[in-house]
Structure formats: structure tokens, C-alpha cells
PDB file of N, CA and C in Angstrom:
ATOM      1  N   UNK A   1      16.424 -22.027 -11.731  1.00  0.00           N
ATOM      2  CA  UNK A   1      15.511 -21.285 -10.912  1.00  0.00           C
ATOM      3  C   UNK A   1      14.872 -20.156 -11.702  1.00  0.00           C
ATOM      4  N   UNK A   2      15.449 -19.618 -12.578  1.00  0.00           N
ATOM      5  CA  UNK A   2      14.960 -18.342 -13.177  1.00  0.00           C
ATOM      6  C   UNK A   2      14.142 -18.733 -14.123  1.00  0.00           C
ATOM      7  N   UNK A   3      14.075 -20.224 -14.753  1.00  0.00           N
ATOM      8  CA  UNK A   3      13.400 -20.620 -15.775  1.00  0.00           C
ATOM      9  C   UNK A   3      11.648 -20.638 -15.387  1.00  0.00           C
ATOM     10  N   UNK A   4      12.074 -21.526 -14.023  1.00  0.00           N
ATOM     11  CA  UNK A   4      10.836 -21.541 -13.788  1.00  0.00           C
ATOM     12  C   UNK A   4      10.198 -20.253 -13.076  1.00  0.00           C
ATOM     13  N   UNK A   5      10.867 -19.636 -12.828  1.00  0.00           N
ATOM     14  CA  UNK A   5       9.972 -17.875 -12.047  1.00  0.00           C
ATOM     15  C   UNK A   5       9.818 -17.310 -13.512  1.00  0.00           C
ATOM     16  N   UNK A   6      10.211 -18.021 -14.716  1.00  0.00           N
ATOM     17  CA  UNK A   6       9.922 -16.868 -15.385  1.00  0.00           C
ATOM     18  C   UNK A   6       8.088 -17.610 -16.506  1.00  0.00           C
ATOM     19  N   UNK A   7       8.605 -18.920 -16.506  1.00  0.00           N
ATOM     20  CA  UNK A   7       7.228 -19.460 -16.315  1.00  0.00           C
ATOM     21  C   UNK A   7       5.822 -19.063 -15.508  1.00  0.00           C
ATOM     22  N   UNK A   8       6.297 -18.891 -14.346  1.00  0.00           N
ATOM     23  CA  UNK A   8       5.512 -18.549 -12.971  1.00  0.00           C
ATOM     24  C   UNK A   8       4.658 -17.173 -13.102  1.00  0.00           C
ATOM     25  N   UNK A   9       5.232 -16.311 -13.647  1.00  0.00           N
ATOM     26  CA  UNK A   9       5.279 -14.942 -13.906  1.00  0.00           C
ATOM     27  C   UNK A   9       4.228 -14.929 -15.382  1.00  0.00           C
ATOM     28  N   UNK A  10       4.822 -15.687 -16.279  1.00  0.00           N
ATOM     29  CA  UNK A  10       4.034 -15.533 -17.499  1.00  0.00           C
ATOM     30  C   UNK A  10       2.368 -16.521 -17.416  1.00  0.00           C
ATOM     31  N   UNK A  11       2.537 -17.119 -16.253  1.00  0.00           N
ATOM     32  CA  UNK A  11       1.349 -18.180 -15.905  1.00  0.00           C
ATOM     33  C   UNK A  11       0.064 -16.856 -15.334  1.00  0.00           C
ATOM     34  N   UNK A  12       1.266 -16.358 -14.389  1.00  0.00           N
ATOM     35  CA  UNK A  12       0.260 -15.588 -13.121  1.00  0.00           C
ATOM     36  C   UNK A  12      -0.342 -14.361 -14.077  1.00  0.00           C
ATOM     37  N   UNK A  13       0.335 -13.433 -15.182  1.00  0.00           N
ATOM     38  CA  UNK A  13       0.193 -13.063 -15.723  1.00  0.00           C
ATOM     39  C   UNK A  13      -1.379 -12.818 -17.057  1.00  0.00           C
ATOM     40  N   UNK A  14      -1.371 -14.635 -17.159  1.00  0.00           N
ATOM     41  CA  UNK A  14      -2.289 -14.563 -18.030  1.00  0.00           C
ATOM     42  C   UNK A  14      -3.473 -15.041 -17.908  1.00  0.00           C
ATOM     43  N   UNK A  15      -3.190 -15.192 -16.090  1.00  0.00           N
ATOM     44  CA  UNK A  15      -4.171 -15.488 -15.720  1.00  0.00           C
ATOM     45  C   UNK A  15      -5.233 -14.023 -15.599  1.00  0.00           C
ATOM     46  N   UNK A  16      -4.538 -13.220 -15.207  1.00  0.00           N
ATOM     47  CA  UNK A  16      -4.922 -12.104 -14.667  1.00  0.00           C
ATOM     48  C   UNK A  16      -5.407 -11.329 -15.532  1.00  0.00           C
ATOM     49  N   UNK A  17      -4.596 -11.300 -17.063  1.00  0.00           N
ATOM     50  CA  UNK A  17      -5.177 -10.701 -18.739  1.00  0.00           C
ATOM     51  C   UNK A  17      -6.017 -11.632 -18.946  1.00  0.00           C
ATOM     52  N   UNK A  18      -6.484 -12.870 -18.887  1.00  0.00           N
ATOM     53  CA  UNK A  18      -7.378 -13.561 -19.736  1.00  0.00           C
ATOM     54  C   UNK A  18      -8.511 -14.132 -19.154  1.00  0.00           C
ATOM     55  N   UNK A  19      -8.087 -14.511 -18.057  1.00  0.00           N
ATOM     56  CA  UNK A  19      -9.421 -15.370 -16.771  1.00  0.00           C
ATOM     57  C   UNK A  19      -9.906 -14.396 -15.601  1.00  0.00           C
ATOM     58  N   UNK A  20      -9.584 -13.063 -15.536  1.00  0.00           N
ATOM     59  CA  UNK A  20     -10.022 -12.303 -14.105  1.00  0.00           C
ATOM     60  C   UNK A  20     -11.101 -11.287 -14.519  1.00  0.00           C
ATOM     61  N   UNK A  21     -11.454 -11.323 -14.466  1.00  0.00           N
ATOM     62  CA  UNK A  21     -12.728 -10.143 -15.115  1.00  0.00           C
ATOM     63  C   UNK A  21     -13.563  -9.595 -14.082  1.00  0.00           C
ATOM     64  N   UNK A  22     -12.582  -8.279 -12.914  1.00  0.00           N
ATOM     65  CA  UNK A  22     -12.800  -8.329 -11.952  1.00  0.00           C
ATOM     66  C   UNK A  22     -12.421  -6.270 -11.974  1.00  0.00           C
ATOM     67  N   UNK A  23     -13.264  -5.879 -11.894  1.00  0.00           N
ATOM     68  CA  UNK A  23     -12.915  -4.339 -11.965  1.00  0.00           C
ATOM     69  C   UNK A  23     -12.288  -3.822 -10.718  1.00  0.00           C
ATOM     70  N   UNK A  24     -11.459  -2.659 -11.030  1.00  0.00           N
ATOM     71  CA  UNK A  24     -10.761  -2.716  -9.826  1.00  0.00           C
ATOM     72  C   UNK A  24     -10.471  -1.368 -10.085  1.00  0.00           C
ATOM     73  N   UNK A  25     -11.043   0.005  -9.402  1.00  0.00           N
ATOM     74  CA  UNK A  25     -11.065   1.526  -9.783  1.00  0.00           C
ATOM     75  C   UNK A  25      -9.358   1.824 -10.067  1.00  0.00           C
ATOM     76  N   UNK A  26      -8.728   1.520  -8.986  1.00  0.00           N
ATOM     77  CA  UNK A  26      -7.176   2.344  -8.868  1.00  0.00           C
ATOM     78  C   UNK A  26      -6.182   0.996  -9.479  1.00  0.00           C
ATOM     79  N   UNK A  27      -6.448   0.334 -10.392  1.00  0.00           N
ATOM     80  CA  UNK A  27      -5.587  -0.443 -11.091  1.00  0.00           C
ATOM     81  C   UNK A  27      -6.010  -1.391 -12.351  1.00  0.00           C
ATOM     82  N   UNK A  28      -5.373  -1.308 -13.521  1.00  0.00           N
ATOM     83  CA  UNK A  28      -6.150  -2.349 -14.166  1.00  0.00           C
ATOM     84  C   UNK A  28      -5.470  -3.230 -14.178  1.00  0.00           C
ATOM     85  N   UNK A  29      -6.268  -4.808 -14.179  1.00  0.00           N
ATOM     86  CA  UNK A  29      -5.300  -6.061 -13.672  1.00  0.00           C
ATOM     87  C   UNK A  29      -4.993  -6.068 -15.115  1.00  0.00           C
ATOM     88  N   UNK A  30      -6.040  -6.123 -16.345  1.00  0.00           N
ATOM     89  CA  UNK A  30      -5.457  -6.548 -17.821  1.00  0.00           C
ATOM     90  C   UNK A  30      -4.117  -6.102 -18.074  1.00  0.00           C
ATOM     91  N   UNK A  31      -3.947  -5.297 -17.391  1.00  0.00           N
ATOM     92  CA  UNK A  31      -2.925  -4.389 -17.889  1.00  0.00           C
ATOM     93  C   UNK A  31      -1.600  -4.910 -17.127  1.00  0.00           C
ATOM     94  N   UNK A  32      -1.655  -5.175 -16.115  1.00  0.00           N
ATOM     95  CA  UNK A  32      -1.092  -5.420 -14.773  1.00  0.00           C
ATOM     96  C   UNK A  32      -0.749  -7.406 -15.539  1.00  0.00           C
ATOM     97  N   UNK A  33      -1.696  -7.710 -15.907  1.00  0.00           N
ATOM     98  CA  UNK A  33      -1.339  -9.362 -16.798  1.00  0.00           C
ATOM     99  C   UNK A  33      -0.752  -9.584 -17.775  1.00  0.00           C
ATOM    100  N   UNK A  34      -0.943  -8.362 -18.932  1.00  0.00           N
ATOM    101  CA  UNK A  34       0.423  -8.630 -19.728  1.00  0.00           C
ATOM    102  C   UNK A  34       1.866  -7.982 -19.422  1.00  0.00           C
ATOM    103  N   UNK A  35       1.881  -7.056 -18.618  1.00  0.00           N
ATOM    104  CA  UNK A  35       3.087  -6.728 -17.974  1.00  0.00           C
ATOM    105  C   UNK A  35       3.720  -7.935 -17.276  1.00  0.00           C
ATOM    106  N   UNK A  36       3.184  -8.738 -16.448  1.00  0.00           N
ATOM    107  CA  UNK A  36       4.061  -9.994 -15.725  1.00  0.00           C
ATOM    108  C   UNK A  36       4.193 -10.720 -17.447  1.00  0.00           C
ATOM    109  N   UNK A  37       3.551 -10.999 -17.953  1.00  0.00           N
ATOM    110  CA  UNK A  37       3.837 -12.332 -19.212  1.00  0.00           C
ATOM    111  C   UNK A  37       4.783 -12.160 -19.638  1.00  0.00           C
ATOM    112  N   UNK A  38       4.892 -10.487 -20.084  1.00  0.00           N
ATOM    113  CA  UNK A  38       6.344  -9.692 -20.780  1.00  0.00           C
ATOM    114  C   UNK A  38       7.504 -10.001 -19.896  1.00  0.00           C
ATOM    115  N   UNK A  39       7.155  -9.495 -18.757  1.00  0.00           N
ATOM    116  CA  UNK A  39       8.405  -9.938 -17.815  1.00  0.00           C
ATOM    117  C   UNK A  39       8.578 -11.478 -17.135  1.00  0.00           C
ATOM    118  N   UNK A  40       7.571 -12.623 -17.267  1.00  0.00           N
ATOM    119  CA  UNK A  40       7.997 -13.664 -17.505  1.00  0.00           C
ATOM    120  C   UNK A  40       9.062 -13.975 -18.348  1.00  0.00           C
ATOM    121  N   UNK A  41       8.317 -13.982 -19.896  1.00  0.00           N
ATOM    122  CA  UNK A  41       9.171 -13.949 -21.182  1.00  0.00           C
ATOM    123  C   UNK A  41      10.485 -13.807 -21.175  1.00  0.00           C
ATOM    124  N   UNK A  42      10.664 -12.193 -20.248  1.00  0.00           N
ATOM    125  CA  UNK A  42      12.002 -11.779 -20.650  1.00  0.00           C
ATOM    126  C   UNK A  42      13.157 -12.836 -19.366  1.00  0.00           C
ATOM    127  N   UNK A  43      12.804 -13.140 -17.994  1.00  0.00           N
ATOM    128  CA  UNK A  43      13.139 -13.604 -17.254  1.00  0.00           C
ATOM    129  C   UNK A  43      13.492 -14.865 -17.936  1.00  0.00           C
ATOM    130  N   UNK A  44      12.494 -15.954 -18.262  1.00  0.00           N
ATOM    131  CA  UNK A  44      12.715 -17.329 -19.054  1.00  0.00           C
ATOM    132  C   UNK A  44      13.938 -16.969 -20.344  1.00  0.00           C
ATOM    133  N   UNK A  45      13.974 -16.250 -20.985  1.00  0.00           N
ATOM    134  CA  UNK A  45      14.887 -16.177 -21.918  1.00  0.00           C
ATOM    135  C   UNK A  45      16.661 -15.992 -21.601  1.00  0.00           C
ATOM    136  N   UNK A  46      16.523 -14.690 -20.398  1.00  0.00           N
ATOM    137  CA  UNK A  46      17.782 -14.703 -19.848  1.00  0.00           C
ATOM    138  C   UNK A  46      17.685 -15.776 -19.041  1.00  0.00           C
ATOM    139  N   UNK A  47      17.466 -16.867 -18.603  1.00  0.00           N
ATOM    140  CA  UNK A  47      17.771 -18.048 -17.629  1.00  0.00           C
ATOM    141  C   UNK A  47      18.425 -19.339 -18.978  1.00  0.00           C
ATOM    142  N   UNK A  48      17.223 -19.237 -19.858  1.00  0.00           N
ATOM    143  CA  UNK A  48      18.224 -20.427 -20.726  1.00  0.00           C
ATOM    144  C   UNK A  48      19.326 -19.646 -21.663  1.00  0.00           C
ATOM    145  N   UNK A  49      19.518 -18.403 -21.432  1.00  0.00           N
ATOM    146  CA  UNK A  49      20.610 -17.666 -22.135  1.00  0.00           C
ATOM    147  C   UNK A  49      21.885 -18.042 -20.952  1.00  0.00           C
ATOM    148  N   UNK A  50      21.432 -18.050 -20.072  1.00  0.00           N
ATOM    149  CA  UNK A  50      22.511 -18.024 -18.948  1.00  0.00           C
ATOM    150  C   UNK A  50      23.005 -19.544 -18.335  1.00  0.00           C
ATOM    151  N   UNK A  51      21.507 -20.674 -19.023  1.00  0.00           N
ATOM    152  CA  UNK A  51      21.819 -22.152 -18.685  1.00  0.00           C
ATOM    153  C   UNK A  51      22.970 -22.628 -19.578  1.00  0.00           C
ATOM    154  N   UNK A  52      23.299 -22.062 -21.052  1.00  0.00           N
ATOM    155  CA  UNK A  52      23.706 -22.100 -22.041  1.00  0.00           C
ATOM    156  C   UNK A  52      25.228 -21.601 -22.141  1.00  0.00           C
ATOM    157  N   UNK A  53      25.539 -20.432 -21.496  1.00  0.00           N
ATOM    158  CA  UNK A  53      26.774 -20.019 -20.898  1.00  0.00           C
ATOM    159  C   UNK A  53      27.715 -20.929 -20.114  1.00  0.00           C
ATOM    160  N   UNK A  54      26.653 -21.486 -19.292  1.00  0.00           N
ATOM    161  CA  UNK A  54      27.236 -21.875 -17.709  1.00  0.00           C
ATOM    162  C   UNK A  54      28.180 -23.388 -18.173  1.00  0.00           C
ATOM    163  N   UNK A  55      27.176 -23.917 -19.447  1.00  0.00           N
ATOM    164  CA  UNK A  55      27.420 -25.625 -19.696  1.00  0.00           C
ATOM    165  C   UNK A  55      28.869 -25.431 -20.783  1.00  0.00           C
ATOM    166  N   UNK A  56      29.102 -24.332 -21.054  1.00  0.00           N
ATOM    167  CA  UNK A  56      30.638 -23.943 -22.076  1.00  0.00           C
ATOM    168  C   UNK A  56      31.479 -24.803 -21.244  1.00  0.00           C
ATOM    169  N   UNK A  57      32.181 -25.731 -22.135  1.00  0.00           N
ATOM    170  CA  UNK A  57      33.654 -26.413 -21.197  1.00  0.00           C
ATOM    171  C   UNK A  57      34.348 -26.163 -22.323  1.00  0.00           C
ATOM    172  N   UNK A  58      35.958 -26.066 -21.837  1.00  0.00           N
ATOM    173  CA  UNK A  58      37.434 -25.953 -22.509  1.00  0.00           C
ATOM    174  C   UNK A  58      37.660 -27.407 -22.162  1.00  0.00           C
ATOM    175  N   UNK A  59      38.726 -28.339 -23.828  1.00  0.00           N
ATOM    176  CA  UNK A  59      39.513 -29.292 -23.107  1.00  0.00           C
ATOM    177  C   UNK A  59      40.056 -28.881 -23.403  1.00  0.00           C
ATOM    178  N   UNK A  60      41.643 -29.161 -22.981  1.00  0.00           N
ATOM    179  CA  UNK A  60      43.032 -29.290 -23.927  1.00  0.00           C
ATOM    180  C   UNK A  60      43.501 -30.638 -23.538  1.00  0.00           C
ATOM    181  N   UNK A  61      43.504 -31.174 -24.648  1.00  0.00           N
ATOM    182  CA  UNK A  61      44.752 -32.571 -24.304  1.00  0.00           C
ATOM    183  C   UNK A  61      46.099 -32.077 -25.042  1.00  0.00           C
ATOM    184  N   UNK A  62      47.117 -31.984 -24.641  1.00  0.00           N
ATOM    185  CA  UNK A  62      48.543 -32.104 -25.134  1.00  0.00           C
ATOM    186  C   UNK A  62      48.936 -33.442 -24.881  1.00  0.00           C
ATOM    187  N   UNK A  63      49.976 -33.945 -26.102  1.00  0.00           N
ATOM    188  CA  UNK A  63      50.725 -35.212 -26.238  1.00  0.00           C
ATOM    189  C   UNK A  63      51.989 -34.941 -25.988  1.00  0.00           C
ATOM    190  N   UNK A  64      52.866 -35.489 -24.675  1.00  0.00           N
ATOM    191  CA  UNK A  64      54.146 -35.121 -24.403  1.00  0.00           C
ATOM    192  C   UNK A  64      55.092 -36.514 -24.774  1.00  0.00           C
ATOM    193  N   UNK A  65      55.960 -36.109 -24.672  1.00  0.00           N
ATOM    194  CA  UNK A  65      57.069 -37.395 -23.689  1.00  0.00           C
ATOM    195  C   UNK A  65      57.662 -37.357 -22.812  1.00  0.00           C
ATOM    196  N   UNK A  66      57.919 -38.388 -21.818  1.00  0.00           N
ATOM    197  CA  UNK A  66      58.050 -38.125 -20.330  1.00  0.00           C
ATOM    198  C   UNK A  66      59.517 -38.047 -20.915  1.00  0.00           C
ATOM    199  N   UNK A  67      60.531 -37.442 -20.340  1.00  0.00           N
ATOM    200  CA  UNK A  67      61.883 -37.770 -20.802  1.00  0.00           C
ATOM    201  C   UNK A  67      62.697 -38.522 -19.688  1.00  0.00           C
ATOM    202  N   UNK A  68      62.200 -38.864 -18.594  1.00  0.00           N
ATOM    203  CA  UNK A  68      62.670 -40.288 -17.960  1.00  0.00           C
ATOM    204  C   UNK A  68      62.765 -41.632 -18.608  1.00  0.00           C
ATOM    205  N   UNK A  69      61.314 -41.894 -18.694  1.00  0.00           N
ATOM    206  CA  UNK A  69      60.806 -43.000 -19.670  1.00  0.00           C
ATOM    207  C   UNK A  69      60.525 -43.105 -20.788  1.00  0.00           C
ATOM    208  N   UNK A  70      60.417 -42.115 -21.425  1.00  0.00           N
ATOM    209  CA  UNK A  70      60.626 -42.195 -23.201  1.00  0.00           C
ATOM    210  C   UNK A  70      59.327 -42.371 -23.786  1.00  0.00           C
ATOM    211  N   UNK A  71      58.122 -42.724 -22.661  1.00  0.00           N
ATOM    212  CA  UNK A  71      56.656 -42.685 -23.390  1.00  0.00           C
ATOM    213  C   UNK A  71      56.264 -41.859 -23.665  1.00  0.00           C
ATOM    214  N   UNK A  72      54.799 -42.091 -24.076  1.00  0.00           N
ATOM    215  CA  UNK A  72      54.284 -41.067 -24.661  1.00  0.00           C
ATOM    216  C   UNK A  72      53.444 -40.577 -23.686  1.00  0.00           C
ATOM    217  N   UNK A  73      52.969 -39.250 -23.202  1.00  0.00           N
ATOM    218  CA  UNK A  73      52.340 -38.930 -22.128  1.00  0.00           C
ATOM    219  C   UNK A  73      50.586 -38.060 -23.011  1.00  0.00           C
ATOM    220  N   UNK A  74      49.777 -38.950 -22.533  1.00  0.00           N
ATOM    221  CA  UNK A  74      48.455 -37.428 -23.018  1.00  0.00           C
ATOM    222  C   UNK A  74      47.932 -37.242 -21.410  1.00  0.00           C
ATOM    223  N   UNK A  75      48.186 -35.707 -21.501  1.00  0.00           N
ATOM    224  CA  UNK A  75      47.095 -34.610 -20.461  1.00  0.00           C
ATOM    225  C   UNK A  75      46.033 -34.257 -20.692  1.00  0.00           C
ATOM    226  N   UNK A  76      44.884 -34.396 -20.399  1.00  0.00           N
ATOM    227  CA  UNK A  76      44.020 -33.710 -20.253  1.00  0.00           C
ATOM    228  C   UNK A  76      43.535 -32.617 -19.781  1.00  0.00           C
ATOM    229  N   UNK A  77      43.237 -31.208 -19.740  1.00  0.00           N
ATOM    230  CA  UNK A  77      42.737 -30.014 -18.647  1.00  0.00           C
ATOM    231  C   UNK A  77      41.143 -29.836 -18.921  1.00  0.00           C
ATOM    232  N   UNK A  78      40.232 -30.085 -18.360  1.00  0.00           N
ATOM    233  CA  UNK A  78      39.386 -29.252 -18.706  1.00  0.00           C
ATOM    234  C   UNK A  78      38.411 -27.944 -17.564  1.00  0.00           C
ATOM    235  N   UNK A  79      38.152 -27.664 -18.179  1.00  0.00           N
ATOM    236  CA  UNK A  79      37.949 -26.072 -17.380  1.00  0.00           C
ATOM    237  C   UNK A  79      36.246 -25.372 -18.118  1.00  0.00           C
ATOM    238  N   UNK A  80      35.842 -25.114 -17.344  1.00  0.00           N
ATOM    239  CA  UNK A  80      34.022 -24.456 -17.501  1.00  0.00           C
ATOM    240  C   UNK A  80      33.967 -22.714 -17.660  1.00  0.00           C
ATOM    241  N   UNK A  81      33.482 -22.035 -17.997  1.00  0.00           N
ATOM    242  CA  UNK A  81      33.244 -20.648 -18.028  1.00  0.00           C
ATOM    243  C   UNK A  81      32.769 -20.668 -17.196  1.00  0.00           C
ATOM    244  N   UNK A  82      32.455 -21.231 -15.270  1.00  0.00           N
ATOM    245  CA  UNK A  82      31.471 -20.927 -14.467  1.00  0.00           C
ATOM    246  C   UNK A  82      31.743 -19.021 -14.007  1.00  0.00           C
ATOM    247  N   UNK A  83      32.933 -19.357 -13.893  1.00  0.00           N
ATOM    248  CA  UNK A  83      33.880 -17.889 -13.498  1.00  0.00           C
ATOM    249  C   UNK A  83      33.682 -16.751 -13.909  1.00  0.00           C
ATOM    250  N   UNK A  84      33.292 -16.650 -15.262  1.00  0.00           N
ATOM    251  CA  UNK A  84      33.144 -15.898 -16.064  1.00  0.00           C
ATOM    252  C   UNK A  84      31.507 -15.165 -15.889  1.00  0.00           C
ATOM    253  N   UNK A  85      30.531 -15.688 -15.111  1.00  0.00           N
ATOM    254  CA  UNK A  85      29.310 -15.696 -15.146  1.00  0.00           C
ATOM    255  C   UNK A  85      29.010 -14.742 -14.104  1.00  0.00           C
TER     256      UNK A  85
END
């Protein structure tokens, strides 16, 4: 979700610095268009910084022996950093 608002932001942005050529006394949009792009930018960057976090997995396999049956046992655990986020 943040990827694309941060797309959205840098779209609406340059539209407003590059295609609006529309005077406006108590605001300038140019100005007002690279401010969203910047804060697109920065939005898109923390989203795949944070898509990148989220996909971290832990395995552990340990190799035991059952001591009933004398085989050989492999476990698997695996576990995500979602928690951590």
C-alpha cells in the first residue's frame, strides 16, 4: 500500500511542477509539486524498505533421534520477523 501512495504522490506531484501553469496569489503549486515528489520518493522507499523486512524468515532444522525407535528424526521451525515490525 505505501508503495503505491508513494507513486501516487510523486505522480500528483509532477504533475503540478511540470504540467499546471496556473497562477495562484496565496500559494505556489511549483513549489507545492516538488514537495509531494520528495515526499512520494521518501514514502516509496520506506515501503520497499519495509517490504524487505517483512519477507526475513528463520529456519532451523535440528537432526535428533527418537530414543523409542532409534531413528533419525529432522525438525523443522520456521519463523518470519513479522513481530518485529
Amino acid at each position: 500500500m505505501s508503495i503505491g501512495s508513494g507513486i501516487t504522490l510523486f505522480v500528483i506531484g509532477a504533475i503540478l511542477a511540470f504540467a499546471v501553469h496556473v497562477e495562484v496569489d496565496w500559494i505556489d503549486l511549483q513549489f507545492v509539486g516538488y514537495l509531494l515528489m520528495g515526499a512520494g520518493a521518501l514514502v516509496f522507499l520506506l515501503g520497499i524498505i519495509l517490504l524487505v523486512r517483512r519477507r526475513r524468515v528463520n529456519t532451523v532444522t535440528r537432526h535428533e533421534v527418537d530414543p523409542a525407535t532409534g531413528r533419525d528424526v529432522t525438525r523443522r521451525t520456521t519463523s518470519s520477523n513479522d513481530s518485529e515490525i
